[in-house]
C-alpha atoms as a PDB file:
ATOM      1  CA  UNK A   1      58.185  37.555 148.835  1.00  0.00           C
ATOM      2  CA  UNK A   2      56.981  40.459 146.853  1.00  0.00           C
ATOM      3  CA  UNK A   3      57.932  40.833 142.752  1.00  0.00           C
ATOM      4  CA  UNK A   4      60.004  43.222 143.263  1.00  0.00           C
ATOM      5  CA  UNK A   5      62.507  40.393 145.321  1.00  0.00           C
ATOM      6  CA  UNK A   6      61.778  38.070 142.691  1.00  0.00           C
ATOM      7  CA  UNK A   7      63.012  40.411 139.692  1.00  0.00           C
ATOM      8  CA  UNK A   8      66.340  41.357 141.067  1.00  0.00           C
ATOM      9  CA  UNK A   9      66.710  37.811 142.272  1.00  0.00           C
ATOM     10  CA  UNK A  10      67.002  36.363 138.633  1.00  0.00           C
ATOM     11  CA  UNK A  11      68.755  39.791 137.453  1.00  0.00           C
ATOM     12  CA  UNK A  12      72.091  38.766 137.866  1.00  0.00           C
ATOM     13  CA  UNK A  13      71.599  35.381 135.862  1.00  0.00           C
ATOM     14  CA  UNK A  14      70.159  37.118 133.238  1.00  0.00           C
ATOM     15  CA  UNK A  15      73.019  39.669 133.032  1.00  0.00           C
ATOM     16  CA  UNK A  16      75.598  36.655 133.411  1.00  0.00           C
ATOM     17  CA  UNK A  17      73.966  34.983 130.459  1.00  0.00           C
ATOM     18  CA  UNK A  18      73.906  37.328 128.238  1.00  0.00           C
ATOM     19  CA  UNK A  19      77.700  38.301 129.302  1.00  0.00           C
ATOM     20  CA  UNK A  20      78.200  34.939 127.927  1.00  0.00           C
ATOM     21  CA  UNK A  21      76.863  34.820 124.831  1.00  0.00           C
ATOM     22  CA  UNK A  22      78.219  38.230 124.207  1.00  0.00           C
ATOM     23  CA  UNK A  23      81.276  36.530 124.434  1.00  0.00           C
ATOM     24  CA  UNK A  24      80.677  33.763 122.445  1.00  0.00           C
ATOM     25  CA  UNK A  25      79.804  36.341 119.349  1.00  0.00           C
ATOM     26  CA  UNK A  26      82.870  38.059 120.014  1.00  0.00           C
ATOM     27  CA  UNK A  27      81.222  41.293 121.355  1.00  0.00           C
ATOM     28  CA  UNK A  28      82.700  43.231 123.892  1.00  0.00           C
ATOM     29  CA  UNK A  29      81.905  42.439 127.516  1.00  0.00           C
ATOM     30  CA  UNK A  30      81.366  45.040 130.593  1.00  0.00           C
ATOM     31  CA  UNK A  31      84.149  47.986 130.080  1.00  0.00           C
ATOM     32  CA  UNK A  32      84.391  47.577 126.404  1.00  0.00           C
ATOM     33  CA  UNK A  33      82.333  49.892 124.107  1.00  0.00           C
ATOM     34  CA  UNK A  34      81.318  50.688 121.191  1.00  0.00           C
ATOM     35  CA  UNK A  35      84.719  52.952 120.859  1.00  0.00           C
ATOM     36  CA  UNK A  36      86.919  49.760 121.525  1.00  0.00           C
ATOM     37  CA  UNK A  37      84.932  48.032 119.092  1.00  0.00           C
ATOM     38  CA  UNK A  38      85.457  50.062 116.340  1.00  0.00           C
ATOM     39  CA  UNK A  39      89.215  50.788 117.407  1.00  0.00           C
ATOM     40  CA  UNK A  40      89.772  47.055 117.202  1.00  0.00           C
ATOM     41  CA  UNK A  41      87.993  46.736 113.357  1.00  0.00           C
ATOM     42  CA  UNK A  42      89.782  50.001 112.262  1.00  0.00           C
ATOM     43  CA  UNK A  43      92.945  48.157 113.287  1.00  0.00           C
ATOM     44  CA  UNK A  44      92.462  44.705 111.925  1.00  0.00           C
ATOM     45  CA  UNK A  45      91.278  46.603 108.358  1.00  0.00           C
ATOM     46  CA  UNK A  46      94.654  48.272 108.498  1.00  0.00           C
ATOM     47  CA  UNK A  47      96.651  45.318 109.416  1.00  0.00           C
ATOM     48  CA  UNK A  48      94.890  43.640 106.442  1.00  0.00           C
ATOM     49  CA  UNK A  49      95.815  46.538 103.855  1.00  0.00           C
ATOM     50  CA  UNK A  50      99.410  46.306 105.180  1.00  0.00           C
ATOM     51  CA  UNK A  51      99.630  42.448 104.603  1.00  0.00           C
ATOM     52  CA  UNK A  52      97.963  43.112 100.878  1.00  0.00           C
ATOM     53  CA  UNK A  53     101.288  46.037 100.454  1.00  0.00           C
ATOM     54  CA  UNK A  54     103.359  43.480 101.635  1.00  0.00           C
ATOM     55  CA  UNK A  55     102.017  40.832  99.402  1.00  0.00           C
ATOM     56  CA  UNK A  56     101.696  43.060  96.395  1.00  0.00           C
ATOM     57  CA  UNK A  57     105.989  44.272  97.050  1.00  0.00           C
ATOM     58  CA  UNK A  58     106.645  40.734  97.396  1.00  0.00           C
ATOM     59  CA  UNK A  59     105.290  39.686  93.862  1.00  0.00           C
ATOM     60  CA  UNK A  60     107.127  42.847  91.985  1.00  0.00           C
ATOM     61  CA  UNK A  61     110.653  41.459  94.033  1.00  0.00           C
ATOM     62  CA  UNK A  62     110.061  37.956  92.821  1.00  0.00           C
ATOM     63  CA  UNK A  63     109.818  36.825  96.713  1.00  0.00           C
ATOM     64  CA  UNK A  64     106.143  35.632  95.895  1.00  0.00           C
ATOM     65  CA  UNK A  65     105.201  33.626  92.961  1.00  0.00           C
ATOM     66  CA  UNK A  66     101.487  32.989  93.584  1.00  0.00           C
ATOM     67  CA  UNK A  67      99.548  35.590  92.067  1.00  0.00           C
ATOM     68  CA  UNK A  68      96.407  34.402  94.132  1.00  0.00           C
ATOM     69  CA  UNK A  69      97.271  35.005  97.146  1.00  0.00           C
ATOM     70  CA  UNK A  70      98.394  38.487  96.131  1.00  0.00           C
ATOM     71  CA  UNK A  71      94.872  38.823  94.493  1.00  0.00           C
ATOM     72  CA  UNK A  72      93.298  37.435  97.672  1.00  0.00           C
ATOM     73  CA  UNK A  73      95.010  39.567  99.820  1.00  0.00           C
ATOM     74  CA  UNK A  74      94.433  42.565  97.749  1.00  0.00           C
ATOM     75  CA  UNK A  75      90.463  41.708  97.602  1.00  0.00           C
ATOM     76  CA  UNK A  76      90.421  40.894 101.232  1.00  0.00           C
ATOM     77  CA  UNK A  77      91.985  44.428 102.263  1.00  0.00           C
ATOM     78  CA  UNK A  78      89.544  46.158  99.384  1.00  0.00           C
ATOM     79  CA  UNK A  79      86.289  44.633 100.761  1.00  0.00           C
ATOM     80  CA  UNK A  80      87.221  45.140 104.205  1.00  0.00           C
ATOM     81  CA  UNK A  81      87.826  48.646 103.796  1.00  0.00           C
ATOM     82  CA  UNK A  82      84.738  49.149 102.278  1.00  0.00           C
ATOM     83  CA  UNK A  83      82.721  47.956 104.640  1.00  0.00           C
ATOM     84  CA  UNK A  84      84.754  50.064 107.404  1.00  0.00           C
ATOM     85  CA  UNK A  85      84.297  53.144 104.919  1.00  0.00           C
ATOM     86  CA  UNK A  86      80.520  51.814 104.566  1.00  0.00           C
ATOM     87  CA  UNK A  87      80.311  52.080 108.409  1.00  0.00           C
ATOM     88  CA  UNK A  88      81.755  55.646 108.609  1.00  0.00           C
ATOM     89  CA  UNK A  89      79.498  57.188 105.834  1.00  0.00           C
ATOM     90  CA  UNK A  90      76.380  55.419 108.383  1.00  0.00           C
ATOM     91  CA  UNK A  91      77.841  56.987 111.080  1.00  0.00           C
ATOM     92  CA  UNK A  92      78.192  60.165 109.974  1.00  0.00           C
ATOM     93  CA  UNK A  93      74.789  59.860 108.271  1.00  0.00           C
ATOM     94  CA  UNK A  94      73.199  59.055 111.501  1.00  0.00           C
ATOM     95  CA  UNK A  95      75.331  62.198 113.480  1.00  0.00           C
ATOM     96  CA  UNK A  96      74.154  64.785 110.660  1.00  0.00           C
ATOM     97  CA  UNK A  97      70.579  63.145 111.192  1.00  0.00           C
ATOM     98  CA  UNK A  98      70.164  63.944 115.193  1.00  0.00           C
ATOM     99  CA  UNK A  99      71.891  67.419 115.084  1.00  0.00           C
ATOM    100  CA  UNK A 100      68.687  68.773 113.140  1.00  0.00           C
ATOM    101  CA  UNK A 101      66.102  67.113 115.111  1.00  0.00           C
ATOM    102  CA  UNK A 102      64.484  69.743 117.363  1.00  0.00           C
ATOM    103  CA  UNK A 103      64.393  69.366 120.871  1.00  0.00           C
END
């Protein structure tokens, strides 16, 4: 048995285990990317910002009376998209960044 056999032998446990607890943190798995990843936060910061709109038209109609949640929903949407724009100015940062290194 050489260590070569031995390596590729525990390979696959290793991969399964950290499939696991990439799981259990909520980070994509095997075909998902870094794409998907940020698809899926762009979307949940927009469905936020539409439930802060909705909140917001439902206190000027009278349909809402509790000005905290409005506030909460408001802050909620504001901080997320921050931290989404936060992301993009990084990324675009980083992109700028590599296309001057020299090769």
């Amino acid at each position: 048995m050489s260590a070569g056999n031995i390596n590729s032998d525990f390979n696959p446990l290793q991969k399964t285990m950290t499939d696991e607890s990439r799981k259990a943190q909520g980070q994509p798995v095997d075909g998902a990317g870094f794409r998907d990843f940020l698809m899926d936060n762009l979307e949940k910061v927009n469905q936020m910002q539409n439930e802060a709109h909705s909140a917001v038209e439902g206190l000027v109609t009278g349909e809402e009376t509790d000005i905290t949640k409005v506030v909460g929903a408001v802050e909620k949407a504001d901080v997320a998209f921050q931290t989404l724009m936060s992301v993009r100015n990084k990324l675009v940062s980083s992109y700028k960044e590599m296309m001057q290194m020299r090769l």
